[in-house]
Protein backbone atom coordinates (compact mmCIF):
# COMPACT_ATOMS: atom_id res chain seq x y z
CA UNK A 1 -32.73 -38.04 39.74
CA UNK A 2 -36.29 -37.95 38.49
CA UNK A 3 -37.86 -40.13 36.48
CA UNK A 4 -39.88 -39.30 33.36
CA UNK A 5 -42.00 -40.94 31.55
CA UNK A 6 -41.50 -41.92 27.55
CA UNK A 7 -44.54 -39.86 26.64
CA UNK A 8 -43.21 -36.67 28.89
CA UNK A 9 -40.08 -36.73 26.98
CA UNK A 10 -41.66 -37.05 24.04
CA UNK A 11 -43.90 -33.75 24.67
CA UNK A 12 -40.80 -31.67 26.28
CA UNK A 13 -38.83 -33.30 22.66
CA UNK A 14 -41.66 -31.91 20.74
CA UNK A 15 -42.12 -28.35 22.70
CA UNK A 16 -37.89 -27.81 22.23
CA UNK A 17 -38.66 -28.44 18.84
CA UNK A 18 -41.26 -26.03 18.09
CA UNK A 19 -39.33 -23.79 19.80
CA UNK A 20 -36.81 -24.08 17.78
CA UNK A 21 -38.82 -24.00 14.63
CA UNK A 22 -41.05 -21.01 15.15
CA UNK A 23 -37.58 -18.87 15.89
CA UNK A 24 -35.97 -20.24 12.69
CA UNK A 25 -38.78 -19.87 10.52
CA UNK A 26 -39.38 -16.48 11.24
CA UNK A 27 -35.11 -15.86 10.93
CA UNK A 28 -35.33 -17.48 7.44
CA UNK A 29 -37.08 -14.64 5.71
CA UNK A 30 -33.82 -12.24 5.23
CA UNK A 31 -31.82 -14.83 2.61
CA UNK A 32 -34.81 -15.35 0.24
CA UNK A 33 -35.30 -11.27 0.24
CA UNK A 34 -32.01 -10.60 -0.91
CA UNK A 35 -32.97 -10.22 -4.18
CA UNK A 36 -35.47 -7.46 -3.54
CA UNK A 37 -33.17 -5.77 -0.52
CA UNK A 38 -30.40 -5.35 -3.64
CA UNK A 39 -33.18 -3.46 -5.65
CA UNK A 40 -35.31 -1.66 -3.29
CA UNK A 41 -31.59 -0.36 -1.57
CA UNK A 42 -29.59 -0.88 -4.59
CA UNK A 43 -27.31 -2.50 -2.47
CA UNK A 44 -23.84 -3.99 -3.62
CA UNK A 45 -22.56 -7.69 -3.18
CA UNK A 46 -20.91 -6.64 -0.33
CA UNK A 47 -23.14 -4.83 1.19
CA UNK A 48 -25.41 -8.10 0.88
CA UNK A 49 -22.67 -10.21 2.77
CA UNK A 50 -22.60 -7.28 5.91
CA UNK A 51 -26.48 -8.07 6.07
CA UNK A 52 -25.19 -11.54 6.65
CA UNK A 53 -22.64 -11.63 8.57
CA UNK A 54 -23.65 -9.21 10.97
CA UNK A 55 -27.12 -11.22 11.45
CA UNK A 56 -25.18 -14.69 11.32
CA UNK A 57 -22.55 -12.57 14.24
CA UNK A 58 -25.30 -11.82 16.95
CA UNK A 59 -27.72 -14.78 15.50
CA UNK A 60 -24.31 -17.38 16.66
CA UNK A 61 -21.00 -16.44 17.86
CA UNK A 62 -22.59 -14.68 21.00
CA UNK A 63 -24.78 -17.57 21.73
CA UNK A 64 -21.74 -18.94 24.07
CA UNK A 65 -22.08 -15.84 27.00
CA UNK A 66 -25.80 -17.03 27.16
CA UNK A 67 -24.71 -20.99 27.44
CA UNK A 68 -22.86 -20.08 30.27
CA UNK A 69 -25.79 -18.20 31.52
CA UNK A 70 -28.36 -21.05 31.12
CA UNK A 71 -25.77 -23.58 32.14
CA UNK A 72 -25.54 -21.37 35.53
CA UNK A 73 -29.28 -20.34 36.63
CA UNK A 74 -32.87 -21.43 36.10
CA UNK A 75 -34.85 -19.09 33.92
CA UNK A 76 -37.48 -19.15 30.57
CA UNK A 77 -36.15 -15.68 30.03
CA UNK A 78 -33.78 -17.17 27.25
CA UNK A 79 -36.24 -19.82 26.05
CA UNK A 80 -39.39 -17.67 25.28
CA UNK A 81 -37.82 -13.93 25.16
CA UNK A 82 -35.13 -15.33 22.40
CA UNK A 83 -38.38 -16.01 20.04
CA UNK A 84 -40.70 -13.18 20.84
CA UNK A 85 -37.63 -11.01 19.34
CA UNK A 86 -36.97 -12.72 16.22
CA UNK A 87 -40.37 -13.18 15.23
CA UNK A 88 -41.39 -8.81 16.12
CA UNK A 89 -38.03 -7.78 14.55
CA UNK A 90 -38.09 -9.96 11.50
CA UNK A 91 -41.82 -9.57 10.66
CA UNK A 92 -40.96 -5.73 10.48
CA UNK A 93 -38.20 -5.73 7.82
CA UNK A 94 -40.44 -5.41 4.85
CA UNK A 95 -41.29 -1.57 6.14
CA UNK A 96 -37.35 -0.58 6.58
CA UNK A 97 -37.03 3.08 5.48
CA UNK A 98 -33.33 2.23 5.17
CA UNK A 99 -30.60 0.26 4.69
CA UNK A 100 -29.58 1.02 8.75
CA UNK A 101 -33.06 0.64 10.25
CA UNK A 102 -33.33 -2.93 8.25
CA UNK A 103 -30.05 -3.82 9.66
CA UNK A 104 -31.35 -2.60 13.04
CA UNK A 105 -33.99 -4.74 12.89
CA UNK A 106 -31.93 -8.12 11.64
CA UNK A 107 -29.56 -7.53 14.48
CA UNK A 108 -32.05 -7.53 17.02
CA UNK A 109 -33.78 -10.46 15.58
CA UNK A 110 -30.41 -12.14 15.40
CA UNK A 111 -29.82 -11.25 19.24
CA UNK A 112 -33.05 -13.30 20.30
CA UNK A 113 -31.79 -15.79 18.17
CA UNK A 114 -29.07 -16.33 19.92
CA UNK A 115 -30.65 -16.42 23.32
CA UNK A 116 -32.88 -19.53 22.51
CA UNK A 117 -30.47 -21.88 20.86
CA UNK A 118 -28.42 -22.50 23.61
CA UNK A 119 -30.97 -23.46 26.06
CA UNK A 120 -33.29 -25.73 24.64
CA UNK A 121 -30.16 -27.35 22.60
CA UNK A 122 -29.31 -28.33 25.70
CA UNK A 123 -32.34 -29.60 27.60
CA UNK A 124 -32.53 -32.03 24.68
CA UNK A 125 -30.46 -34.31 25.96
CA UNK A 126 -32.36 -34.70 29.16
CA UNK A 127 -35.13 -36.09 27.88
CA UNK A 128 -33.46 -37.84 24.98
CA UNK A 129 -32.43 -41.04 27.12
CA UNK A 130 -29.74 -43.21 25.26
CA UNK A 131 -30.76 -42.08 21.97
CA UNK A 132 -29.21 -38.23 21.84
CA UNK A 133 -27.84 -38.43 18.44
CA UNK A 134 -31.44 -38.87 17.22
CA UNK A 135 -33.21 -36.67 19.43
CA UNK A 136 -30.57 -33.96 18.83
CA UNK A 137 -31.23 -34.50 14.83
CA UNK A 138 -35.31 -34.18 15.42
CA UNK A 139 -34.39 -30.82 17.42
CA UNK A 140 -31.76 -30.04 14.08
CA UNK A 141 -34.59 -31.08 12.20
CA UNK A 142 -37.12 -28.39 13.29
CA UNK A 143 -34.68 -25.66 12.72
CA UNK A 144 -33.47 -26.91 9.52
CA UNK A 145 -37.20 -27.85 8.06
CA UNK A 146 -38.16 -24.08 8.98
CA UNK A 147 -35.17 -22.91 7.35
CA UNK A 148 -36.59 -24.96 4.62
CA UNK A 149 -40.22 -23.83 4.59
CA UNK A 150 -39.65 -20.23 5.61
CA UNK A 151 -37.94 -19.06 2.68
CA UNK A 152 -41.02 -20.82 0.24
CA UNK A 153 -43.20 -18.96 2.53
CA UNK A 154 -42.38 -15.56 2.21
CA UNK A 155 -41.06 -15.64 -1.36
CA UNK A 156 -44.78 -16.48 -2.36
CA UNK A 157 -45.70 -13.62 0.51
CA UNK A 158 -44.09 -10.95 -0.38
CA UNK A 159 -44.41 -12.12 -4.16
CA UNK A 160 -48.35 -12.10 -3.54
CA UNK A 161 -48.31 -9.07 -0.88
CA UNK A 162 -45.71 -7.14 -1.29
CA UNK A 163 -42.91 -6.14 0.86
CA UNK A 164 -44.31 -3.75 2.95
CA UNK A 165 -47.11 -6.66 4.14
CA UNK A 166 -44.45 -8.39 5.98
CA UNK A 167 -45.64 -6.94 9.62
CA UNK A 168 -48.51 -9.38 9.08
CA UNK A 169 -46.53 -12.16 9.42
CA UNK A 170 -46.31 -12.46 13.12
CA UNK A 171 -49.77 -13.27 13.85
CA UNK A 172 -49.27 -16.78 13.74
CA UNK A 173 -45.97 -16.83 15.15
CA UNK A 174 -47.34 -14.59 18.29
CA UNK A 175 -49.99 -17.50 18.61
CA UNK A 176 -47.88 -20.08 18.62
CA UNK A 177 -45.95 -18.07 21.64
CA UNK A 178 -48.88 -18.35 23.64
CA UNK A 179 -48.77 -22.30 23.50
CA UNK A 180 -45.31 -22.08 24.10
CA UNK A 181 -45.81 -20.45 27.16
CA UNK A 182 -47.87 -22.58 28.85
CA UNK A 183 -45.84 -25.74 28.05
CA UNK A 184 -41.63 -24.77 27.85
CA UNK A 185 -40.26 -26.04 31.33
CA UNK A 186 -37.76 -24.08 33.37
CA UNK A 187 -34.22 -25.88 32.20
CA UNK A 188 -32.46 -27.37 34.84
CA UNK A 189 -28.95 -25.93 35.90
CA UNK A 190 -25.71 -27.92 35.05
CA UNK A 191 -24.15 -27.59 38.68
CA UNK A 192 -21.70 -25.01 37.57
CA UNK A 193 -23.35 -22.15 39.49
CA UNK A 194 -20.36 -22.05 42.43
CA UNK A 195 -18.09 -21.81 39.10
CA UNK A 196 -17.09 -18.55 37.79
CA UNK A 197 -16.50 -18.44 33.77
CA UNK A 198 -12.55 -19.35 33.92
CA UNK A 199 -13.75 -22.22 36.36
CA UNK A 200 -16.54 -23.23 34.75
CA UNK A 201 -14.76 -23.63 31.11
CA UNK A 202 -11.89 -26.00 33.18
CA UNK A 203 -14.66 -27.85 35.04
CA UNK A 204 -16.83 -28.42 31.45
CA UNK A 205 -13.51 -28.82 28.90
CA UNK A 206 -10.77 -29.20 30.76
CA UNK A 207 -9.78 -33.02 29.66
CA UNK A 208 -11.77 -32.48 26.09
CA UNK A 209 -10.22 -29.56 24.81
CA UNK A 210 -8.42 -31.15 21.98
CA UNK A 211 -11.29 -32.66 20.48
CA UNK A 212 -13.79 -29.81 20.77
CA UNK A 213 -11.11 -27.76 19.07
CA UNK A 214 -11.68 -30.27 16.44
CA UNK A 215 -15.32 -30.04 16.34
CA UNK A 216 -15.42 -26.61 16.17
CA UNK A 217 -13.01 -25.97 12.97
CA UNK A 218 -15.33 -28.90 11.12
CA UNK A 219 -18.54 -27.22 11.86
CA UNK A 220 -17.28 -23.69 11.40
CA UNK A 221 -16.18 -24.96 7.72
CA UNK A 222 -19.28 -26.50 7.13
CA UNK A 223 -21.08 -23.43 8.06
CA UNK A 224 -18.60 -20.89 5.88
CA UNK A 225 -19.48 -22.60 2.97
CA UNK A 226 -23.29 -23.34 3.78
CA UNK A 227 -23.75 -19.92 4.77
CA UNK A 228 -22.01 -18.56 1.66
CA UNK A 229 -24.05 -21.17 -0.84
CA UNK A 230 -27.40 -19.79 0.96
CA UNK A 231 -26.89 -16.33 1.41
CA UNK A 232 -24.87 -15.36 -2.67
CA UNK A 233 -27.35 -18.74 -4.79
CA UNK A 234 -30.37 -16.13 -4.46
CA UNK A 235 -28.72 -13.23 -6.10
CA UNK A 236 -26.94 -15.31 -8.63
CA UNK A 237 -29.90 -17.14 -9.84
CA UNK A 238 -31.85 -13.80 -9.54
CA UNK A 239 -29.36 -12.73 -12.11
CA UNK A 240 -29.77 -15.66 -14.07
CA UNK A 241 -33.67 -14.46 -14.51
CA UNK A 242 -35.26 -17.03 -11.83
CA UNK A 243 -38.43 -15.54 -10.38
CA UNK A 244 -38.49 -14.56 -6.25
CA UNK A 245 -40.34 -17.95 -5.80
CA UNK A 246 -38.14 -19.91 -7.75
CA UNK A 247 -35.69 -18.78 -5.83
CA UNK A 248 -37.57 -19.02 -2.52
CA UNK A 249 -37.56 -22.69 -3.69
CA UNK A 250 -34.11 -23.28 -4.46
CA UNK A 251 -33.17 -22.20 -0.64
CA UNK A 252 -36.06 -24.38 1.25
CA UNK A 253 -34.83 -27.41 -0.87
CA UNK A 254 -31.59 -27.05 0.19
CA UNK A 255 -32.45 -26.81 3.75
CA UNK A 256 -35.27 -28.93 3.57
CA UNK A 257 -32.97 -31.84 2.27
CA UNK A 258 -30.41 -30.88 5.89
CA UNK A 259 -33.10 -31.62 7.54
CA UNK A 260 -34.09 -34.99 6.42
CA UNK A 261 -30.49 -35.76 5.86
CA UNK A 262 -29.72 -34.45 9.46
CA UNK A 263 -32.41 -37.25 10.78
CA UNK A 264 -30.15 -39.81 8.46
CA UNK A 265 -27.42 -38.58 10.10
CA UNK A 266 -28.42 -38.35 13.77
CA UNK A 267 -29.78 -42.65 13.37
CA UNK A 268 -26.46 -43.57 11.68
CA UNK A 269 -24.36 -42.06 14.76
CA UNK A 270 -26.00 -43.95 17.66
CA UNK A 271 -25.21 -46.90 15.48
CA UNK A 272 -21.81 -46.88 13.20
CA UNK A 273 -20.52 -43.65 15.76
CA UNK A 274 -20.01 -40.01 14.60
CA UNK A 275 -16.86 -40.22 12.53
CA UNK A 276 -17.80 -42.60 9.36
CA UNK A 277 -21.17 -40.37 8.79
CA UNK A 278 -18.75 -37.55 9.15
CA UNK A 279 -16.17 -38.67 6.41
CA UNK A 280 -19.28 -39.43 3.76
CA UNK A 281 -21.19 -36.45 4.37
CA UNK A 282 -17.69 -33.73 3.78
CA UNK A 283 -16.45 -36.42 1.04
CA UNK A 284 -19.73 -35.72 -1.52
CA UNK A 285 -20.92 -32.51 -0.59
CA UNK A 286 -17.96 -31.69 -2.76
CA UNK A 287 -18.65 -33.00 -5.99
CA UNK A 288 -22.64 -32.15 -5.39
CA UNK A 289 -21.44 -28.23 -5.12
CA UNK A 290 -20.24 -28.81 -8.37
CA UNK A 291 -22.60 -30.41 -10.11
CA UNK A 292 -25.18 -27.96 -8.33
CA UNK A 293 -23.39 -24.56 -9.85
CA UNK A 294 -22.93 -26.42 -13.66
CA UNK A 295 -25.59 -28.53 -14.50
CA UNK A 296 -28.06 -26.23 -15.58
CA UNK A 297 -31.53 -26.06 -16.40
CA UNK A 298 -34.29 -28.20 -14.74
CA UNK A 299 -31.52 -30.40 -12.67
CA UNK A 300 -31.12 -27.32 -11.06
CA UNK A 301 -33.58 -28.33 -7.90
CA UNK A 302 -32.89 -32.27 -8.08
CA UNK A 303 -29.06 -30.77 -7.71
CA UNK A 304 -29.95 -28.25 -4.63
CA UNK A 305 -31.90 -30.68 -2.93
CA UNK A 306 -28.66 -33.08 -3.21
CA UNK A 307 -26.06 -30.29 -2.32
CA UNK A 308 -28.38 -29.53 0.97
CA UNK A 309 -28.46 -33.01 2.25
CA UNK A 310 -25.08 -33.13 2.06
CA UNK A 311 -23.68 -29.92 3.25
CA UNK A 312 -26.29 -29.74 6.32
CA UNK A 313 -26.06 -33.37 7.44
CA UNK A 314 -23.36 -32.68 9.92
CA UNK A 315 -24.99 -29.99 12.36
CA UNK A 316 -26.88 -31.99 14.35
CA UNK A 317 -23.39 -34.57 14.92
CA UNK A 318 -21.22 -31.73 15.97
CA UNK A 319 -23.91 -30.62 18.69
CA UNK A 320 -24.75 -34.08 20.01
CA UNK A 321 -20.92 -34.86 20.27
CA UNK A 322 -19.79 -31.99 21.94
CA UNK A 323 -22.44 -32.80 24.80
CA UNK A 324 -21.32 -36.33 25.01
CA UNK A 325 -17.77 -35.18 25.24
CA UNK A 326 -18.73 -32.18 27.73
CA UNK A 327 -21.83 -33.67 29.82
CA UNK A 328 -21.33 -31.48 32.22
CA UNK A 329 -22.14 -28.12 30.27
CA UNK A 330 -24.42 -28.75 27.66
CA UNK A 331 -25.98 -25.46 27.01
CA UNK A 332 -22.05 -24.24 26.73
CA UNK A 333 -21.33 -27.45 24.44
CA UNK A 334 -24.61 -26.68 22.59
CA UNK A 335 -23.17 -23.02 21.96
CA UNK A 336 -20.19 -23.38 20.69
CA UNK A 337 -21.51 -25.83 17.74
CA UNK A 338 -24.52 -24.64 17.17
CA UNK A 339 -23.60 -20.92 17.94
CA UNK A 340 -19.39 -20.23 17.99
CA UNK A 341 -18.93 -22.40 14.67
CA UNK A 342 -22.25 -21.14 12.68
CA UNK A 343 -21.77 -17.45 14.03
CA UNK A 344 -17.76 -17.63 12.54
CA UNK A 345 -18.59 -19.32 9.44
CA UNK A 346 -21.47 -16.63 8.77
CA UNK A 347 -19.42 -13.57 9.89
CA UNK A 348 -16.70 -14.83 6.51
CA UNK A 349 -19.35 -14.77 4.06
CA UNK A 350 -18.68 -10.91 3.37
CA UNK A 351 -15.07 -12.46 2.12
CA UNK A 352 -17.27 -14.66 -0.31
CA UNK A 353 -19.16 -11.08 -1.61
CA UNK A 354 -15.93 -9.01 -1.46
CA UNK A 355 -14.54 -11.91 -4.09
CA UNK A 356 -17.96 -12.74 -5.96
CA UNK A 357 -18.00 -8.66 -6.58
CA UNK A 358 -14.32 -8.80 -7.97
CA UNK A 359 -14.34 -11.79 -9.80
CA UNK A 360 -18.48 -12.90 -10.58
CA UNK A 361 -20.00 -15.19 -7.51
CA UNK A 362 -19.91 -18.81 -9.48
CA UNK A 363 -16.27 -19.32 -9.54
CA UNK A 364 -15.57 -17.79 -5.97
CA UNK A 365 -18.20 -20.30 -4.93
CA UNK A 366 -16.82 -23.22 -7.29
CA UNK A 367 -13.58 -22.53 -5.27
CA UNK A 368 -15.24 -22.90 -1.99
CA UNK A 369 -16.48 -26.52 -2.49
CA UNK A 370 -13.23 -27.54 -1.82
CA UNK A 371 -13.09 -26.55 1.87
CA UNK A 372 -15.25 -29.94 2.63
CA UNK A 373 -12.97 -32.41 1.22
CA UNK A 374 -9.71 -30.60 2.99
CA UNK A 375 -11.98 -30.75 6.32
CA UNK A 376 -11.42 -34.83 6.53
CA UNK A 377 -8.23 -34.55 7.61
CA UNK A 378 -9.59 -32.93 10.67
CA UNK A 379 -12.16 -35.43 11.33
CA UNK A 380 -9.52 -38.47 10.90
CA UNK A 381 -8.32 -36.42 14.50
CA UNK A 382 -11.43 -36.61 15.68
CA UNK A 383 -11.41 -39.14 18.87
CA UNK A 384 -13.21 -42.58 18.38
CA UNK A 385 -16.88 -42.60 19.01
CA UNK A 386 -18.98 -46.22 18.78
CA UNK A 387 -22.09 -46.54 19.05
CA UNK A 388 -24.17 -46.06 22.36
């Protein structure tokens, strides 16, 4: 086994994280531009949540083919190839001549965001030492913060710019590449490359099955109703007469709260265990949904910034729990939480449209809250987990 050193960790922690950051940042520009894809396509509320779900299809639920991958054989193809993608693709959605083309170019952003999560999700926990809740929520946390500061970013952009300017935007994130380059280490393998894919899923969750199961149906809730609060709030607070950076706000509070909320989160587990931060976090994001959607005016941000650390503080729990329950598969673990769950919940939200177009998108999403609070029956299932 080798042995590392606190600050090497630290550095491969911090590399991971950028990583994950510069991909997310760059995927964050398509919720904040709804607003403007409705009017410069004239695009329908469905036609919004296809946008989404397709993206949140190829960005997640296929991220599980390339755990097994990276769980199998030694390569940066995954870790640097995933972000090159998503930050060419994305950058060039402000010149779409067409609905198609810009869903051509989401989807193949989406596809090299799948191809990074996996991977560095889980190379975290080799250098995380006893502390992987935490480390896995400083990972969360650079996804989630970009998430965050993305949106503000190319609201004022494109506000400033105009939509066509986007192409500009990959300058920095091609820069940052070239860091990235020189400092991403290979991953190691799992041991699973004698395995073939039926073998490999018995040797990773044979004897956990039961409780991944679990994990999974929490975390895809959590990300159906996330994933339908980010992607439908823009267009109903566009309605409402909120500017494009107003709105650009609203979304980077909300994710911008996950993230510090996430870090909460992630400290609390290695202490109390997974299940009581669990039962708090899906108990108020409830009642913060609805004070979110009907207390208007300026509470409006105060409220978003609330619903966000609420509804996002889980992500980082379900990922570092799978690997604890599944050491021997991580990247596999990694994908189905981070990937599996996010990629299903994303791939309902043209449900949420189909209903917000029939019956006005505040009372389909008022309905929606509930899933959280019906969710804690699932995590009282959820196996005993104390602190490390």
């Amino acid at each position: 086994m080798k042995i590392r050193s606190e600050n090497h960790n630290l550095k491969m922690i911090f590399a991971l994280t950028l990583v994950h950051f510069t991909g997310d940042f760059y995927s964050s520009f398509i919720n904040p531009l709804m607003p403007v894809f409705v009017d410069h396509f004239s695009l329908t509320l469905t036609q919004v949540g296809i946008i989404t779900g397709i993206s949140r299809f190829l960005a997640f639920v296929v991220q599980p083919p390339v755990g097994y991958i990276a769980d199998h054989y030694r390569t940066r193809l995954f870790i640097l190839g995933g972000p090159f993608l998503v930050i060419t693709m994305i950058s060039l959605v402000g010149v779409a001549p067409t609905f198609w083309v810009l869903i051509m170019l989401v989807s193949v952003g989406s596809i090299g965001s799948s191809m990074f999560h996996p991977t560095i999700a889980g190379m975290i926990s080799t250098y995380s030492g006893r502390n992987i809740g935490f480390a896995i929520s400083v990972f969360n946390m650079g996804g989630t913060l970009a998430f965050g500061l993305g949106p503000m970013f190319i609201a004022w952009f494109v506000a400033t710019y105009g939509l066509e300017s986007t192409p500009i935007t990959m300058i920095l994130g091609l820069m940052v590449m070239v860091y990235l380059y020189f400092t991403v280490p290979v991953p190691e393998c799992e041991g699973l490359k004698d395995f073939g894919l039926i073998g490999s899923i018995r040797e990773v969750f044979g004897t956990v099955w039961k409780p991944i199961i679990l994990i999974w149906l929490i975390m895809a809730s959590r990300a159906f109703v996330s994933q339908s609060l980010l992607t439908y709030l823009p267009v109903h607070y566009a309605r409402q007469g909120h500017s494009l950076i107003s709105i650009g706000a609203v979304v980077s509070l909300f994710t911008i709260a996950g993230a510090f909320s996430g870090l909460i989160a992630g400290y609390l587990s290695d202490r109390i265990g997974f299940k009581p931060v669990f039962y708090w976090a899906h108990l108020m994001t409830t009642p913060a949904i609805y004070v979110m959607l009907n207390v208007p005016g300026n509470w409006l941000y105060l409220n978003t910034f609330i619903t966000g650390a609420f509804a996002l503080a889980t992500l980082p729990l379900g990922v570092a729990m799978a690997q604890k329950l599944a050491p021997k598969g991580k990247s596999m673990a990694s994908s189905l939480m981070m990937g599996f769950a996010l990629g299903t919940g994303g791939v309902m939200t043209p449900i949420t449209g189909k209903l917000a177009d029939m019956f006005s998108i505040a009372p389909v999403l008022n309905v929606i809250a509930i899933l959280p609070v019906l969710t804690m029956v699932l995590i009282y299932l959820l196996p005993k987990e104390t602190a490390s």
